[in-house]
N, C-alpha and C. Protein backbone atom coordinates (compact mmCIF):
# COMPACT_ATOMS: atom_id res chain seq x y z
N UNK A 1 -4.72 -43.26 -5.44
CA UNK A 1 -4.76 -42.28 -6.51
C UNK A 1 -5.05 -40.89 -5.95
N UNK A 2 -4.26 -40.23 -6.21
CA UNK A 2 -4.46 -38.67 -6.38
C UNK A 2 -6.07 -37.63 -6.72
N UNK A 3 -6.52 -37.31 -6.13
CA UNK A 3 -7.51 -36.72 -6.72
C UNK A 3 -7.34 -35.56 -6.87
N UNK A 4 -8.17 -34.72 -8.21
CA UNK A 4 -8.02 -33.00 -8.22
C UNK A 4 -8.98 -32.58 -7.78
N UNK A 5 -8.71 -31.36 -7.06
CA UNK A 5 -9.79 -30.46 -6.57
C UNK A 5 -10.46 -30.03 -7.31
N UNK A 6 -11.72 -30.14 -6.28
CA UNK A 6 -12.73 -29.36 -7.89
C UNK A 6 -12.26 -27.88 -7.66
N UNK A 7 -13.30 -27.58 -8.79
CA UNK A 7 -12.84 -26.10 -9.32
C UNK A 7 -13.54 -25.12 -8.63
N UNK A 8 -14.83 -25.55 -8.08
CA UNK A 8 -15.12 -24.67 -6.80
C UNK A 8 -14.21 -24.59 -5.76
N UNK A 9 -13.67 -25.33 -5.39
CA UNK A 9 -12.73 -25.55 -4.27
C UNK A 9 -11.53 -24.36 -4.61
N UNK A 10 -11.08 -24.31 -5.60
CA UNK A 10 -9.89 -23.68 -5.97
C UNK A 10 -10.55 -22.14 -6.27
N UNK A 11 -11.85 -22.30 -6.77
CA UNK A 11 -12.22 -20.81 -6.59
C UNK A 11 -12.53 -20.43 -5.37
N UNK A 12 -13.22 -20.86 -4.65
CA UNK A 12 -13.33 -20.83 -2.88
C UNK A 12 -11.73 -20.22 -2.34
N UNK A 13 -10.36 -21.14 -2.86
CA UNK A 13 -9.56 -20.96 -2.18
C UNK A 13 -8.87 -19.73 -2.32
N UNK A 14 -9.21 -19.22 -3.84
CA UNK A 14 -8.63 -17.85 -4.30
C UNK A 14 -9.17 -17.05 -3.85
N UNK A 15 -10.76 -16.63 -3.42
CA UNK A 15 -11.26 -15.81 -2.83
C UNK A 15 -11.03 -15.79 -1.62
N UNK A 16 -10.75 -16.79 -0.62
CA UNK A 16 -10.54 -16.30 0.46
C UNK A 16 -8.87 -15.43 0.17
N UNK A 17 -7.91 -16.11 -0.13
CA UNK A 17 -6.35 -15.46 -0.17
C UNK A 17 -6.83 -13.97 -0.80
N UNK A 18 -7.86 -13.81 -1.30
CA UNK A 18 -7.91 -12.13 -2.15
C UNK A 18 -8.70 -11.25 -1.17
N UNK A 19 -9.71 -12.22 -0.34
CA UNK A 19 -10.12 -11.15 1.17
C UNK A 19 -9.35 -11.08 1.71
N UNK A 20 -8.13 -11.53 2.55
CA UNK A 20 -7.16 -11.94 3.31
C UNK A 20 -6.40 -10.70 3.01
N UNK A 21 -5.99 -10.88 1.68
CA UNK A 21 -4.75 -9.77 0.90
C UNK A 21 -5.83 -8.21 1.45
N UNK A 22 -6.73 -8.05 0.89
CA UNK A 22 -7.65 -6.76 1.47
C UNK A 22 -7.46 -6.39 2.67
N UNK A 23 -8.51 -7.41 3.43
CA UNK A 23 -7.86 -7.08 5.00
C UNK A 23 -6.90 -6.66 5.60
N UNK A 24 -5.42 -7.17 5.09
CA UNK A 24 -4.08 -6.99 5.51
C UNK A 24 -3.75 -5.38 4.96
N UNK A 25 -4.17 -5.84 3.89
CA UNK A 25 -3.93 -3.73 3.02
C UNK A 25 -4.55 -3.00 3.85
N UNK A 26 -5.87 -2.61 4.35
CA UNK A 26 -6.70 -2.15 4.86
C UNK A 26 -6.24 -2.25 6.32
N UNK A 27 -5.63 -3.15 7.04
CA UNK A 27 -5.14 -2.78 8.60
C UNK A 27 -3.97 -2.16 7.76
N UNK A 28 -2.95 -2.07 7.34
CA UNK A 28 -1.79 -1.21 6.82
C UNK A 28 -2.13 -0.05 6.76
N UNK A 29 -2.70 0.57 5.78
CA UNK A 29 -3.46 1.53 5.51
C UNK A 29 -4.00 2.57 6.90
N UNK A 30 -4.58 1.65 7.57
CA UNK A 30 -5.28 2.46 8.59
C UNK A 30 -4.01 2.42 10.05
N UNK A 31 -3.13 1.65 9.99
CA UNK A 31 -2.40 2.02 10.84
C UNK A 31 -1.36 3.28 10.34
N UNK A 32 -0.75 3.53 8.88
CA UNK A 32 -0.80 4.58 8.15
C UNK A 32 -1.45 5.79 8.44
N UNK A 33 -2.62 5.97 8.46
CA UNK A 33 -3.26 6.79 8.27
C UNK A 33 -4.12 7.42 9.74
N UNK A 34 -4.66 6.68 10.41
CA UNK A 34 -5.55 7.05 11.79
C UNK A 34 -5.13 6.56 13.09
N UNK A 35 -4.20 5.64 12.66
CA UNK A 35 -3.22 5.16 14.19
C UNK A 35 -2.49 6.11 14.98
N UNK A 36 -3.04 6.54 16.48
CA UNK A 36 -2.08 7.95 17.11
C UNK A 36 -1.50 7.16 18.06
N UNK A 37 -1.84 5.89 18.63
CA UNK A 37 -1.27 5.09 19.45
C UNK A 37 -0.69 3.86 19.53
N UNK A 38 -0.17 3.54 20.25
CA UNK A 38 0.75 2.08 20.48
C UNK A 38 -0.30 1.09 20.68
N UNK A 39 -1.26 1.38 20.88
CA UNK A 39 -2.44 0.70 21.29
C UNK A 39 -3.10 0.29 20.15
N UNK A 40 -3.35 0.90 19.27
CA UNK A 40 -3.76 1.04 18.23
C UNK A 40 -3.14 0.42 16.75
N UNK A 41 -1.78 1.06 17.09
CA UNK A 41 -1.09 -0.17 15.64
C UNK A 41 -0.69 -1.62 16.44
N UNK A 42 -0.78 -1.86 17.72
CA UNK A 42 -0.36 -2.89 18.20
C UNK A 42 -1.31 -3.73 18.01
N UNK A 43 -2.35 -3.50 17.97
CA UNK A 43 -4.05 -4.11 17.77
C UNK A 43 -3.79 -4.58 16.06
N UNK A 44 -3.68 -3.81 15.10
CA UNK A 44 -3.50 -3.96 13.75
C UNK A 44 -2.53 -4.73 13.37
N UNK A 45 -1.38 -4.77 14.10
CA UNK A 45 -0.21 -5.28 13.56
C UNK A 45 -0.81 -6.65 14.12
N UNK A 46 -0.73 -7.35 15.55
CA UNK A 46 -1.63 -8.45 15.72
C UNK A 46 -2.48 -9.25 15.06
N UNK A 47 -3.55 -8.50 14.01
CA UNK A 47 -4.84 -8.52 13.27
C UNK A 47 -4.01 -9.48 12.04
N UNK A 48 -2.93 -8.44 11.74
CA UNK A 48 -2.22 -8.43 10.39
C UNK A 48 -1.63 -10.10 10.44
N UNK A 49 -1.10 -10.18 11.63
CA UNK A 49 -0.18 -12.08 12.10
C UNK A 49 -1.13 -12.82 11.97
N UNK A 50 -2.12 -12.39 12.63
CA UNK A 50 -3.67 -13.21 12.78
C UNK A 50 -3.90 -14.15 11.99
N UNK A 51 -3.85 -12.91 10.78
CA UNK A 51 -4.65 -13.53 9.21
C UNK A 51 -3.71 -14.04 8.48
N UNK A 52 -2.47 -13.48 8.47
CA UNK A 52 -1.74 -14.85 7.90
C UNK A 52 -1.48 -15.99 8.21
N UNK A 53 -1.31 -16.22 9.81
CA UNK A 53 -1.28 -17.27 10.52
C UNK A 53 -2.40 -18.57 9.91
N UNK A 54 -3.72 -17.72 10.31
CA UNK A 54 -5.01 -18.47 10.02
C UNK A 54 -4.96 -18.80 8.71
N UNK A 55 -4.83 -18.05 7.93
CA UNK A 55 -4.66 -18.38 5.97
C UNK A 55 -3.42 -19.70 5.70
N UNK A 56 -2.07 -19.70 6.16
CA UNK A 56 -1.33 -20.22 6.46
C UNK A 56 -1.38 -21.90 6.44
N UNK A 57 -1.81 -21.77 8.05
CA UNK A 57 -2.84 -22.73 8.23
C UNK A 57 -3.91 -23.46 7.81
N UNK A 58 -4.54 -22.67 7.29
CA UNK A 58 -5.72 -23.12 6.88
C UNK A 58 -5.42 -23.94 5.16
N UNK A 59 -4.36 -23.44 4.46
CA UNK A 59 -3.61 -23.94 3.26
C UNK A 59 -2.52 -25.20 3.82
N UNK A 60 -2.16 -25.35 4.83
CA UNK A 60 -1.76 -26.38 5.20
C UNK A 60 -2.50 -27.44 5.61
N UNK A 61 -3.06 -27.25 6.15
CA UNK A 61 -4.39 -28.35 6.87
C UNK A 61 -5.22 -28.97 5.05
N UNK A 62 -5.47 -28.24 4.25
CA UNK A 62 -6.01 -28.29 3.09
C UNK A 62 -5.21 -29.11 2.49
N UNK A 63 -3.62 -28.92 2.02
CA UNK A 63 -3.01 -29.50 1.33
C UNK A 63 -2.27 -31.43 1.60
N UNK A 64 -2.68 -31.04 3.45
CA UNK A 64 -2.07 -32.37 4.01
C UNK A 64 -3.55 -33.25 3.79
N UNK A 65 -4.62 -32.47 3.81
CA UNK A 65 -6.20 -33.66 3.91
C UNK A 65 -6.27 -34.50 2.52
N UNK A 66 -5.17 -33.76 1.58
CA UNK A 66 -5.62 -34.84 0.61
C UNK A 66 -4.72 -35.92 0.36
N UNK A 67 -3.84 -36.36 1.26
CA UNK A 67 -2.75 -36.91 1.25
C UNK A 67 -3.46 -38.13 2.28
N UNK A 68 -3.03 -39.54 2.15
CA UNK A 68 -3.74 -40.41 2.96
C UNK A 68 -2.44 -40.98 3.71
């Protein structure tokens, strides 16, 4: 049988995807705005793969654990 997630779980999971979404705005933003080097948006743009990668992931690993 199938089980549902609790509802902490699903609030847990929305808050992280809504820091995630921030973060990503916020390296945008600042590579926008204060980035003078290659060094610099290359660092951000990196940051930016990072966190989707990890979020990504981390919603995959989640969705396969409840599967037996």
């Amino acid at each position: 049988m199938a089980q549902k997630k609790p509802g902490l779980f699903k609030l847990l999971e929305t808050i992280i995807i809504i820091l995630v979404s921030i973060l990503i705005i916020t390296n945008l933003l600042y590579i926008k705005d204060a980035c003078s080097t290659k060094q610099c948006i290359m660092t951000n743009v990196l940051t930016i793969i990072l966190l989707v990668w990890a979020t990504a992931f981390w919603l995959v690993v989640i969705k396969h654990s409840d599967k037996k």
